[in-house]
N, C-alpha and C. Protein backbone atom coordinates (compact mmCIF):
# COMPACT_ATOMS: atom_id res chain seq x y z
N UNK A 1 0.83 -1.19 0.00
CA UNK A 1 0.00 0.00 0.00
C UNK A 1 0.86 1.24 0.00
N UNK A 2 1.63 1.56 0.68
CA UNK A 2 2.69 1.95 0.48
C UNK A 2 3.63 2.73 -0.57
N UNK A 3 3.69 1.72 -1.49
CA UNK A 3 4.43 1.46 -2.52
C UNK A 3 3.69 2.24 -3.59
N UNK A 4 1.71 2.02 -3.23
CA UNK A 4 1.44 2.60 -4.61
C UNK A 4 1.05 3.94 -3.89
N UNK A 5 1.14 4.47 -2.72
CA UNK A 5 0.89 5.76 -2.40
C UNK A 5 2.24 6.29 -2.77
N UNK A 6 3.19 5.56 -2.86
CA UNK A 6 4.18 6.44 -3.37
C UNK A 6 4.38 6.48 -4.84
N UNK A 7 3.89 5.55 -5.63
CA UNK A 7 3.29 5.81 -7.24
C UNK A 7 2.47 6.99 -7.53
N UNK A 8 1.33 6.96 -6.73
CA UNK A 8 0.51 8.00 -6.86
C UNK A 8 1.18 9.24 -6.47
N UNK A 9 2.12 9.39 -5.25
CA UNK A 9 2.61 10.71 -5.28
C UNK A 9 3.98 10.97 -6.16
N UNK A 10 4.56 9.76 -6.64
CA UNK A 10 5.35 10.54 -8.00
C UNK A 10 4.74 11.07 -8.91
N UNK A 11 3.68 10.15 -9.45
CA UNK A 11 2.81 11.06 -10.48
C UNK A 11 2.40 12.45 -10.59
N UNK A 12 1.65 12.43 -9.27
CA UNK A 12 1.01 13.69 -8.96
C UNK A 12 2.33 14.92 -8.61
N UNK A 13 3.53 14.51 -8.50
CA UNK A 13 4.72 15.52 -8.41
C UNK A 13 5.21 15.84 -10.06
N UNK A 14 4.98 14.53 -11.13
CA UNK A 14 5.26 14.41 -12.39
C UNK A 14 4.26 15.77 -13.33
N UNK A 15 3.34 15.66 -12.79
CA UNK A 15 1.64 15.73 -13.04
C UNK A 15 2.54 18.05 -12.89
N UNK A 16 2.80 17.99 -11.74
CA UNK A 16 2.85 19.00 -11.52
C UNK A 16 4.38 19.59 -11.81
N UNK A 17 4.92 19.25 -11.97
CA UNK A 17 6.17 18.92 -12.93
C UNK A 17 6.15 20.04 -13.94
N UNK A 18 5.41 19.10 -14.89
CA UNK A 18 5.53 18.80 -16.31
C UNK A 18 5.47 19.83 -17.07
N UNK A 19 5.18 21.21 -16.36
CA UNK A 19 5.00 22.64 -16.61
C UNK A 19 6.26 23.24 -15.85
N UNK A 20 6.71 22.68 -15.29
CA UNK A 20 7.37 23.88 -14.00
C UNK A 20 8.73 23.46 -14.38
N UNK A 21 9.39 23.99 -15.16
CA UNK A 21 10.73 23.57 -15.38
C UNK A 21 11.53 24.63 -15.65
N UNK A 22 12.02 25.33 -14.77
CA UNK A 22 13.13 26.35 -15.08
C UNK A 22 13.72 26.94 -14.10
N UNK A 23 14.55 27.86 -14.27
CA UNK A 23 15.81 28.36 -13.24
C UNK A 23 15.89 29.95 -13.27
N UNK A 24 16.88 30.49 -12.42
CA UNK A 24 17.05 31.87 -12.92
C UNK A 24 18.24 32.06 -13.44
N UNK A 25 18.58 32.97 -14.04
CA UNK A 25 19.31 33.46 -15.25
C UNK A 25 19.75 33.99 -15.12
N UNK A 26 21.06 34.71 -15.69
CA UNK A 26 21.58 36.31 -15.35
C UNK A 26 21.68 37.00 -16.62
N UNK A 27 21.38 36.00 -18.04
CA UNK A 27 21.32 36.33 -18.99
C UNK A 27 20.42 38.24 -18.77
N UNK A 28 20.41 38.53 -20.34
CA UNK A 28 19.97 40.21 -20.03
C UNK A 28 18.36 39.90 -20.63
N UNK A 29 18.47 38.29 -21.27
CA UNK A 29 16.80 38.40 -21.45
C UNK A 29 16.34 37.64 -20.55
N UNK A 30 16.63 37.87 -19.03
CA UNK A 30 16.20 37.06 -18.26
C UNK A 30 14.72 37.51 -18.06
N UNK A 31 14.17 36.30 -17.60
CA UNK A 31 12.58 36.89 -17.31
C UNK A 31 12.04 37.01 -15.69
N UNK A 32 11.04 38.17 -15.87
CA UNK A 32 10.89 38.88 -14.24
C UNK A 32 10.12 37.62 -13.52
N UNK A 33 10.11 37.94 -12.54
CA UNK A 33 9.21 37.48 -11.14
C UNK A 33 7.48 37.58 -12.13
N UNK A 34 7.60 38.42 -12.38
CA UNK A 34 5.96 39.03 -12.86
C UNK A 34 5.92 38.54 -14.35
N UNK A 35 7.00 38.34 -15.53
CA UNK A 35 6.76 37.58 -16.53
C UNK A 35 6.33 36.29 -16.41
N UNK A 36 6.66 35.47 -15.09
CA UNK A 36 6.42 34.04 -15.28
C UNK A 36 4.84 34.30 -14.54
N UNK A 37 4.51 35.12 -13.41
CA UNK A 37 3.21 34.51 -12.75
C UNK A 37 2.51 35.26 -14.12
N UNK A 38 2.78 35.61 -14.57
CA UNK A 38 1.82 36.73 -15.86
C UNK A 38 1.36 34.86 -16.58
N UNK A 39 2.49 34.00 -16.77
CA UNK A 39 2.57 33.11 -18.12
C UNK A 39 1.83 31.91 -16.40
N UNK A 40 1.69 31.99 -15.41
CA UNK A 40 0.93 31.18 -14.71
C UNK A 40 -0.29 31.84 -14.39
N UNK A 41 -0.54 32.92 -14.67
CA UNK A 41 -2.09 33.79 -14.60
C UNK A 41 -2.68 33.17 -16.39
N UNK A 42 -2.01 33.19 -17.14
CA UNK A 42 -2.62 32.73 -18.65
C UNK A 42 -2.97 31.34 -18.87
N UNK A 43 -2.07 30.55 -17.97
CA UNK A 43 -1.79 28.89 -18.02
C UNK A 43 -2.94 28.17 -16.92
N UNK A 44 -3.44 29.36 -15.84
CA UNK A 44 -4.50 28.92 -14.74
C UNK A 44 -3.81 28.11 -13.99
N UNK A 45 -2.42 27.72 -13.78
CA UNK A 45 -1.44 27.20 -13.51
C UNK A 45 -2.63 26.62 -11.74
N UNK A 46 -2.79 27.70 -10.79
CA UNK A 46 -3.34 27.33 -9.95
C UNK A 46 -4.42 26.63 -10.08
N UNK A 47 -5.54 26.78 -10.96
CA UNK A 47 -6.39 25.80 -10.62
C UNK A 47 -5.99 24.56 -11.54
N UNK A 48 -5.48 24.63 -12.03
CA UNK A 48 -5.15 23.19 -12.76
C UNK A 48 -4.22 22.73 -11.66
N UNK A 49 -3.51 23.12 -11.08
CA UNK A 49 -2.69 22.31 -9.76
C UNK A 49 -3.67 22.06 -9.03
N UNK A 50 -4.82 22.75 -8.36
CA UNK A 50 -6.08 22.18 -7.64
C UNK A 50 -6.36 20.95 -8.30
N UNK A 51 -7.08 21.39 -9.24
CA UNK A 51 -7.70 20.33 -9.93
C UNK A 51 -7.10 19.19 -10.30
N UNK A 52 -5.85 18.79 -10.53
CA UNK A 52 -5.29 17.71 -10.29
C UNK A 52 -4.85 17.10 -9.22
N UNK A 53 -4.74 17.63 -8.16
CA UNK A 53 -4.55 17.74 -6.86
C UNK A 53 -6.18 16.49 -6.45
N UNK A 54 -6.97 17.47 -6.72
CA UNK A 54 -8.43 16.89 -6.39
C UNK A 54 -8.61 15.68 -6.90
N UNK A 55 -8.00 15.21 -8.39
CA UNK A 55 -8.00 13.65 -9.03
C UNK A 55 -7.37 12.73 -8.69
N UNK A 56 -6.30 13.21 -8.16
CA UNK A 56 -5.19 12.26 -7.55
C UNK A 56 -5.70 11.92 -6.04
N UNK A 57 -5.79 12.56 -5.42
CA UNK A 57 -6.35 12.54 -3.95
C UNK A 57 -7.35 11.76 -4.05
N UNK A 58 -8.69 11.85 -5.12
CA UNK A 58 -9.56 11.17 -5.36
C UNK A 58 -9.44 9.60 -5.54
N UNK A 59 -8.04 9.42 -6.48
CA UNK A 59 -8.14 8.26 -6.86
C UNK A 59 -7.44 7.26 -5.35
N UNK A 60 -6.37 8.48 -4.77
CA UNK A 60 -5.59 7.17 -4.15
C UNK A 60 -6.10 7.24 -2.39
N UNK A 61 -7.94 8.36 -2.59
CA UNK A 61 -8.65 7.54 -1.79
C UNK A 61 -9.50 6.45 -1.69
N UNK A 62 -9.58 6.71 -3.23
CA UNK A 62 -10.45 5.61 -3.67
C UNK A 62 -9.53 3.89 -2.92
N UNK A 63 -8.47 4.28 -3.32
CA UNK A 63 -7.59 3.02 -3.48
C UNK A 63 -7.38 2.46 -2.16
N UNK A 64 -7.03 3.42 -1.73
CA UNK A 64 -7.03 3.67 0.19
C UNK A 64 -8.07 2.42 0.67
N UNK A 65 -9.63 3.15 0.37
CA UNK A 65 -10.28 2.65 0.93
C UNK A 65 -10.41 1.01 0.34
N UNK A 66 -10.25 0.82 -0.64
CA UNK A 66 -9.86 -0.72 -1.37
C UNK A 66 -9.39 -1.52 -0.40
N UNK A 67 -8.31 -1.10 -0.61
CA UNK A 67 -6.97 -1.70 0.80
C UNK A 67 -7.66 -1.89 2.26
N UNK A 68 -7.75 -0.77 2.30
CA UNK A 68 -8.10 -0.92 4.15
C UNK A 68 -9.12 -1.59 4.28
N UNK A 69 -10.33 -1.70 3.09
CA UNK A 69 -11.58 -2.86 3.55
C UNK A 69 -11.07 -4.05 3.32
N UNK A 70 -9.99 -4.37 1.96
CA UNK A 70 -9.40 -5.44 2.58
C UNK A 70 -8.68 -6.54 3.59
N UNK A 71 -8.05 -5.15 4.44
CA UNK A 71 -7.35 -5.64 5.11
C UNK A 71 -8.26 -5.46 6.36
N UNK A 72 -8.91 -4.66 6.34
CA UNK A 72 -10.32 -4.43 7.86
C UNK A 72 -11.27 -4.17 7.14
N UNK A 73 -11.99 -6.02 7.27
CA UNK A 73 -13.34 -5.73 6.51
C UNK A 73 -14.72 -5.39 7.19
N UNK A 74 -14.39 -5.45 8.74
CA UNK A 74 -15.31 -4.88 9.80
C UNK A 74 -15.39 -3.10 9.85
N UNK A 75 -14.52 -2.50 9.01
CA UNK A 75 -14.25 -0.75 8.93
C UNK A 75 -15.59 -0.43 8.50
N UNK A 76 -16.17 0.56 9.90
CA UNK A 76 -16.89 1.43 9.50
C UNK A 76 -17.35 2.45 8.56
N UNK A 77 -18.79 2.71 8.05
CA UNK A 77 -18.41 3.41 7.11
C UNK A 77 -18.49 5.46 7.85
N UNK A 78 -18.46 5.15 9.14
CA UNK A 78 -18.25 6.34 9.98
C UNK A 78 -16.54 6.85 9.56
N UNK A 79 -15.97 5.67 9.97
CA UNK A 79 -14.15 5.28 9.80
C UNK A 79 -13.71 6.03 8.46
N UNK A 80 -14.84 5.35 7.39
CA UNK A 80 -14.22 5.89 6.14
C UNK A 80 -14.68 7.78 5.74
N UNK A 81 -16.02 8.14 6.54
CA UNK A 81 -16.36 8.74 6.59
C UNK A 81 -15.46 10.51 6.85
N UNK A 82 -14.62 9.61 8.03
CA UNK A 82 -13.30 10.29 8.78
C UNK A 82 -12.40 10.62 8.24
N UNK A 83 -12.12 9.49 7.17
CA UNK A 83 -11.05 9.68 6.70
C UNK A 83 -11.21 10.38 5.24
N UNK A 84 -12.40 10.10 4.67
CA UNK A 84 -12.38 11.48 3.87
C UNK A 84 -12.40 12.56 4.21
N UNK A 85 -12.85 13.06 5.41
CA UNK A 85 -12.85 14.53 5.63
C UNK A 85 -11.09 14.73 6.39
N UNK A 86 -10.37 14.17 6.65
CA UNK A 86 -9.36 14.24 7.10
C UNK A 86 -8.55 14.40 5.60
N UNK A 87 -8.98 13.67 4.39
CA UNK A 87 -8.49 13.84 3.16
C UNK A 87 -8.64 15.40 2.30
N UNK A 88 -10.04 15.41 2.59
CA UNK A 88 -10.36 16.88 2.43
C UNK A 88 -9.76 18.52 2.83
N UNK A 89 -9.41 17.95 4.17
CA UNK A 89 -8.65 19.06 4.87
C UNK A 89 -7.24 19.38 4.23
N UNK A 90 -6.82 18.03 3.88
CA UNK A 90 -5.69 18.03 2.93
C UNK A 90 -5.35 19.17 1.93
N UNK A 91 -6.46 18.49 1.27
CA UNK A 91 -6.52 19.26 -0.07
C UNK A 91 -7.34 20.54 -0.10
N UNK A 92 -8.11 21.32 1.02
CA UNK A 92 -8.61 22.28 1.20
C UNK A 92 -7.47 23.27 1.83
N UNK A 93 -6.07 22.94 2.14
CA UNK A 93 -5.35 23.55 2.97
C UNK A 93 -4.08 23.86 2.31
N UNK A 94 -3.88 23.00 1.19
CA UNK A 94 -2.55 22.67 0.19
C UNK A 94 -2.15 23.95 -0.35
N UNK A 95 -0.80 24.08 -0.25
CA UNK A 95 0.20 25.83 -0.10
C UNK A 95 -0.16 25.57 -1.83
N UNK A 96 -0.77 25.93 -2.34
CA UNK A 96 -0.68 26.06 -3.86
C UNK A 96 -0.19 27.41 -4.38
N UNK A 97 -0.35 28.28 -3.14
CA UNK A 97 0.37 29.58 -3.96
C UNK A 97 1.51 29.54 -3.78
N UNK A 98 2.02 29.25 -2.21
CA UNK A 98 3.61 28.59 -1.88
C UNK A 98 4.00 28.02 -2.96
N UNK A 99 3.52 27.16 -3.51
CA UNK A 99 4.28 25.91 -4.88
C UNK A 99 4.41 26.82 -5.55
N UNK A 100 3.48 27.94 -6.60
CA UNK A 100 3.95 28.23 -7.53
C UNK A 100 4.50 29.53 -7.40
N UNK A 101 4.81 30.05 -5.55
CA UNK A 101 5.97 31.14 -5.82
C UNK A 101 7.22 30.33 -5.66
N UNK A 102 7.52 29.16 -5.27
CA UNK A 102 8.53 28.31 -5.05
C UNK A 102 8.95 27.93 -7.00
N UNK A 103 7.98 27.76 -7.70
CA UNK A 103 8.67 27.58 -9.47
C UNK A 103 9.21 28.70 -10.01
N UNK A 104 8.42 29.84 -9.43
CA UNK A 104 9.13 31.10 -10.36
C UNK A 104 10.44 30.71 -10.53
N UNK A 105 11.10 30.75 -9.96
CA UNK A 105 12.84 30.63 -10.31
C UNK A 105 13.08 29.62 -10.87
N UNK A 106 12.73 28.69 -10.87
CA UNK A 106 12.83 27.73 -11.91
C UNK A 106 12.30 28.13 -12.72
N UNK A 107 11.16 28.64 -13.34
CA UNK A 107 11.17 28.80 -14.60
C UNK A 107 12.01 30.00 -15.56
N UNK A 108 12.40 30.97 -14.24
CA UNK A 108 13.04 32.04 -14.59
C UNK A 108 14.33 31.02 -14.69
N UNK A 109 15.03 30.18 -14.55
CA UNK A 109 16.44 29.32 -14.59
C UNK A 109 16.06 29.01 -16.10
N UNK A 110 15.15 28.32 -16.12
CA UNK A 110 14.28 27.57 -18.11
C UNK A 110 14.26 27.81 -18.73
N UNK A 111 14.01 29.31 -18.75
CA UNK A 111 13.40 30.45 -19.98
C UNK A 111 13.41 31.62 -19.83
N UNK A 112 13.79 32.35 -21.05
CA UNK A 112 14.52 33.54 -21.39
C UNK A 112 13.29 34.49 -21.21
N UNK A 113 13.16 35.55 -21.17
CA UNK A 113 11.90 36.59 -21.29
C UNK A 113 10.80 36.33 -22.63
N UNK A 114 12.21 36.41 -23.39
CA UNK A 114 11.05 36.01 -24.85
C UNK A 114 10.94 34.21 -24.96
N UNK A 115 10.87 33.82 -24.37
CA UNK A 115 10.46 32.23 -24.35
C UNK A 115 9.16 32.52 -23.53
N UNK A 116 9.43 32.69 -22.76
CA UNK A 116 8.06 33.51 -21.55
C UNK A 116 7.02 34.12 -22.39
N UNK A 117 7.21 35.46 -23.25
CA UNK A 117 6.40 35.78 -23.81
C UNK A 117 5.82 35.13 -24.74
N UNK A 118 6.60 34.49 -25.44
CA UNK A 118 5.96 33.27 -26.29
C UNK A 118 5.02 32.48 -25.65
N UNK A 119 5.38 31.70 -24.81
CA UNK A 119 4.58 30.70 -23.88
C UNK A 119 2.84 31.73 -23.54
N UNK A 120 3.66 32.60 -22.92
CA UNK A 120 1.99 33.65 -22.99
C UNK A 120 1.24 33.83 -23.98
N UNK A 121 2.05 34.39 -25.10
CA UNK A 121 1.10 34.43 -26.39
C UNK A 121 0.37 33.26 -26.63
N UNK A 122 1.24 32.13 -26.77
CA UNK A 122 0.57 30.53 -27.11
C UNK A 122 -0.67 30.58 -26.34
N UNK A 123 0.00 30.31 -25.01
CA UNK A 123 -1.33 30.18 -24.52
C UNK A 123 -2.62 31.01 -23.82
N UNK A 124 -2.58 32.60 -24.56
CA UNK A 124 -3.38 33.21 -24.79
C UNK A 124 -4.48 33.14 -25.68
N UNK A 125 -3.79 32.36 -27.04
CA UNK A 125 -4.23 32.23 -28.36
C UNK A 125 -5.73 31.07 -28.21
N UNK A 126 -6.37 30.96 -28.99
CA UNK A 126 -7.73 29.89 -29.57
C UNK A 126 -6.78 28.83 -28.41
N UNK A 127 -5.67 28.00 -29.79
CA UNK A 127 -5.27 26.83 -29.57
C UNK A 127 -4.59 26.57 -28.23
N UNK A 128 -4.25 27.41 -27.70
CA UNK A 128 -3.16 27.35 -25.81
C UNK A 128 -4.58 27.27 -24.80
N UNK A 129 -5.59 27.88 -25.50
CA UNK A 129 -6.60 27.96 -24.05
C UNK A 129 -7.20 26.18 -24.18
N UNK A 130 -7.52 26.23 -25.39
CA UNK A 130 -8.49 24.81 -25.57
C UNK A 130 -7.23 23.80 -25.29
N UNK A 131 -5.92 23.43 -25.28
CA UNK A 131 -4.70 22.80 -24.87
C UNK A 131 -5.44 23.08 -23.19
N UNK A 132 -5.40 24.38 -22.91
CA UNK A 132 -5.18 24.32 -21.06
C UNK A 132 -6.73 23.93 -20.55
N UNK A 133 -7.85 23.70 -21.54
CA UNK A 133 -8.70 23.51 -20.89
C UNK A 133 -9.30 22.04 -20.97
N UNK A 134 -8.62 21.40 -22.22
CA UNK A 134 -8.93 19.90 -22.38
C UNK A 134 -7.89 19.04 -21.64
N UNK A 135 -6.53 19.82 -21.26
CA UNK A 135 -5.54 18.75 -20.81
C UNK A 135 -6.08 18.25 -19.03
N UNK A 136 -7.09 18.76 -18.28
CA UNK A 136 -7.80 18.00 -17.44
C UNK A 136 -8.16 16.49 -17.52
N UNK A 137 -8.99 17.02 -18.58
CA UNK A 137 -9.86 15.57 -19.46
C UNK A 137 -9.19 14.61 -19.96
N UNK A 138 -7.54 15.06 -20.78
CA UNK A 138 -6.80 14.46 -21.50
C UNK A 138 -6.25 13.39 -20.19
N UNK A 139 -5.75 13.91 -18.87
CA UNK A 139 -5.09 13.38 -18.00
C UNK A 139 -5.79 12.46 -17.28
N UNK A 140 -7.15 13.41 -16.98
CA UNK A 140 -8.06 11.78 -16.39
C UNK A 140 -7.92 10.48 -17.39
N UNK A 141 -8.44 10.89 -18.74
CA UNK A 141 -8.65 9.90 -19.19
C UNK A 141 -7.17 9.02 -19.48
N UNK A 142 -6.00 9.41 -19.38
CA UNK A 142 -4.38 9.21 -19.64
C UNK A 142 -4.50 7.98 -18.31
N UNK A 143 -4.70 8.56 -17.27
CA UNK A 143 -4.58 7.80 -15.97
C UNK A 143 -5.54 6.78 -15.94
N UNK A 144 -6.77 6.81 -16.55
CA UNK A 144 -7.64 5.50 -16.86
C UNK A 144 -7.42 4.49 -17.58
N UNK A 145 -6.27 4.98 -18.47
CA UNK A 145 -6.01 4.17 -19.54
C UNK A 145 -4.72 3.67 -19.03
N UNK A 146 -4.17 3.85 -18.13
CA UNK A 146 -2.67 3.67 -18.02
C UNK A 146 -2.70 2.78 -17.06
N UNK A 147 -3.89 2.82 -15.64
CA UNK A 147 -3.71 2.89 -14.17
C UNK A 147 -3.53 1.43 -14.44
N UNK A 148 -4.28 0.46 -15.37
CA UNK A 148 -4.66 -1.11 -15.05
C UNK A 148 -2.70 -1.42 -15.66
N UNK A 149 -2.15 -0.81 -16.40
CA UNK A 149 -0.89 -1.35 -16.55
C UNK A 149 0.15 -0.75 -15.57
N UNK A 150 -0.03 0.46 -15.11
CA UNK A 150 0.41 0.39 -13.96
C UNK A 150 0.38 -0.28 -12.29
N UNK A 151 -1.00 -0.76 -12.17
CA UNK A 151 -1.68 -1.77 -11.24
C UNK A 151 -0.79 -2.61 -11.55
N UNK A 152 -0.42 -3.20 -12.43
CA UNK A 152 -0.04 -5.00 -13.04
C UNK A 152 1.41 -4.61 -12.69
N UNK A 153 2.18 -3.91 -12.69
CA UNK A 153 3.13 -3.55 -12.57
C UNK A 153 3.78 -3.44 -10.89
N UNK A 154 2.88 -2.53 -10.56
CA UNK A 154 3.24 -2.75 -8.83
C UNK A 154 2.76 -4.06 -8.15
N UNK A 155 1.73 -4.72 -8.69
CA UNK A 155 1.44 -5.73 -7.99
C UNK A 155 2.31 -6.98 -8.59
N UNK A 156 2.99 -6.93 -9.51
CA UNK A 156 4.25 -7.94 -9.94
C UNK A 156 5.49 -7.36 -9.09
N UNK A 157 5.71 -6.41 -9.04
CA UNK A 157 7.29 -5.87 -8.01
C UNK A 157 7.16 -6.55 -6.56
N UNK A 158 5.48 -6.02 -5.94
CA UNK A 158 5.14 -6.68 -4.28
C UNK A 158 4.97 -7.72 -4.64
N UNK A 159 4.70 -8.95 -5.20
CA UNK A 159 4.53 -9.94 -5.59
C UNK A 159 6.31 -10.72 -5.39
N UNK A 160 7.15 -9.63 -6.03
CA UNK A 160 8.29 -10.60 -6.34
C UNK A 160 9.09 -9.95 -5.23
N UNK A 161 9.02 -9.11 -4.27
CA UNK A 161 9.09 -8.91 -3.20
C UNK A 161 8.80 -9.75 -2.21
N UNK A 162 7.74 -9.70 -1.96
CA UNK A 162 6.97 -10.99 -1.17
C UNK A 162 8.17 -12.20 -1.01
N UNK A 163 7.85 -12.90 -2.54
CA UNK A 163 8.53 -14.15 -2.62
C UNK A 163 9.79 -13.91 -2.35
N UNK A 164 10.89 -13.00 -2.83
CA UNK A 164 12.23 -12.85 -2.54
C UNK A 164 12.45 -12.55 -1.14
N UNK A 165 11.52 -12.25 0.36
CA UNK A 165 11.58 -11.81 1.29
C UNK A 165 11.01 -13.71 1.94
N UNK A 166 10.20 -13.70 1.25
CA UNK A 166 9.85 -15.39 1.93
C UNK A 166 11.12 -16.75 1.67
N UNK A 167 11.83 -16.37 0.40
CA UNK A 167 12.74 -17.19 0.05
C UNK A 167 13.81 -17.70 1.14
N UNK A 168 14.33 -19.05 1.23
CA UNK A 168 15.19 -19.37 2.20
C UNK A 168 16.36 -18.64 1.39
N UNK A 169 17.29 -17.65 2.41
CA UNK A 169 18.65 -17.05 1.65
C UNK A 169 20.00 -18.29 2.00
């Protein structure tokens, strides 16, 4: 259990990643403090970190609760009750503005001013908004399609774990 809460939270670090890649610069086209939240005010950068935040949490309570009725099949549904709102608090409390004043410099390290402005224009344009507003949908459905080969995957590693831990050495 373990093992895939820590799957689920690489992802969801991958997930949040996958945008945030840069440094600061000393170059002279370095880009400001205010060019990058400008290109995370265009990108909705925050609620798409919510909102994936909210899918992931979703799924690996879902999973949570899998497990734990397996393993306590007498668990209340008061118990589980608890523990969603203890999940909730989570994610109702999560530094999301902390995170993305913590990337500025990385992205100011990534990209030049006019890479920045580019990135803004893009995704100012028709095609950058409908990109930032379908890649929700794109990711749920990415993780639906992926999760059963990723399932097969962790449960072959604990599997050959298991046996290599039961094995006479």
């Amino acid at each position: 259990m373990k093992l895939k809460s820590l799957l689920f939270a690489f992802l969801l670090a991958l997930s949040l990643c996958a945008g945030a890649q840069t440094t600061v610069s000393i170059a002279p086209d370095t880009a400001s403090k205010e060019d990058v939240k400008k290109l995370f005010d265009v990108m909705a950068s925050r609620e798409q970190m919510s909102r994936t935040m909210q899918q992931v949490f979703a799924q690996m309570r879902s999973l949570n609760r899998d497990e734990l009725k397996k393993k306590r099949p007498d668990i209340t549904q008061e118990e589980l009750a608890r523990m969603d709102r203890e999940s909730e608090d989570v994610i109702k409390n999560f530094p999301l503005d902390a995170m993305l004043s913590d990337m500025v410099p990385i992205y100011q390290r990534h990209f030049t001013k006019s890479e920045i402005d580019a990135l803004i224009a893009f995704y100012s344009s028709p095609p950058g908004q409908k990109f930032l507003h379908e890649m929700p949908a794109v990711t749920a459905e990415t993780m639906r399609a992926v999760y059963p080969r990723i399932q097969a995957e962790v449960d072959a590693a604990l599997k050959r774990a298991e046996e290599k831990a039961d094995s006479p050495k």
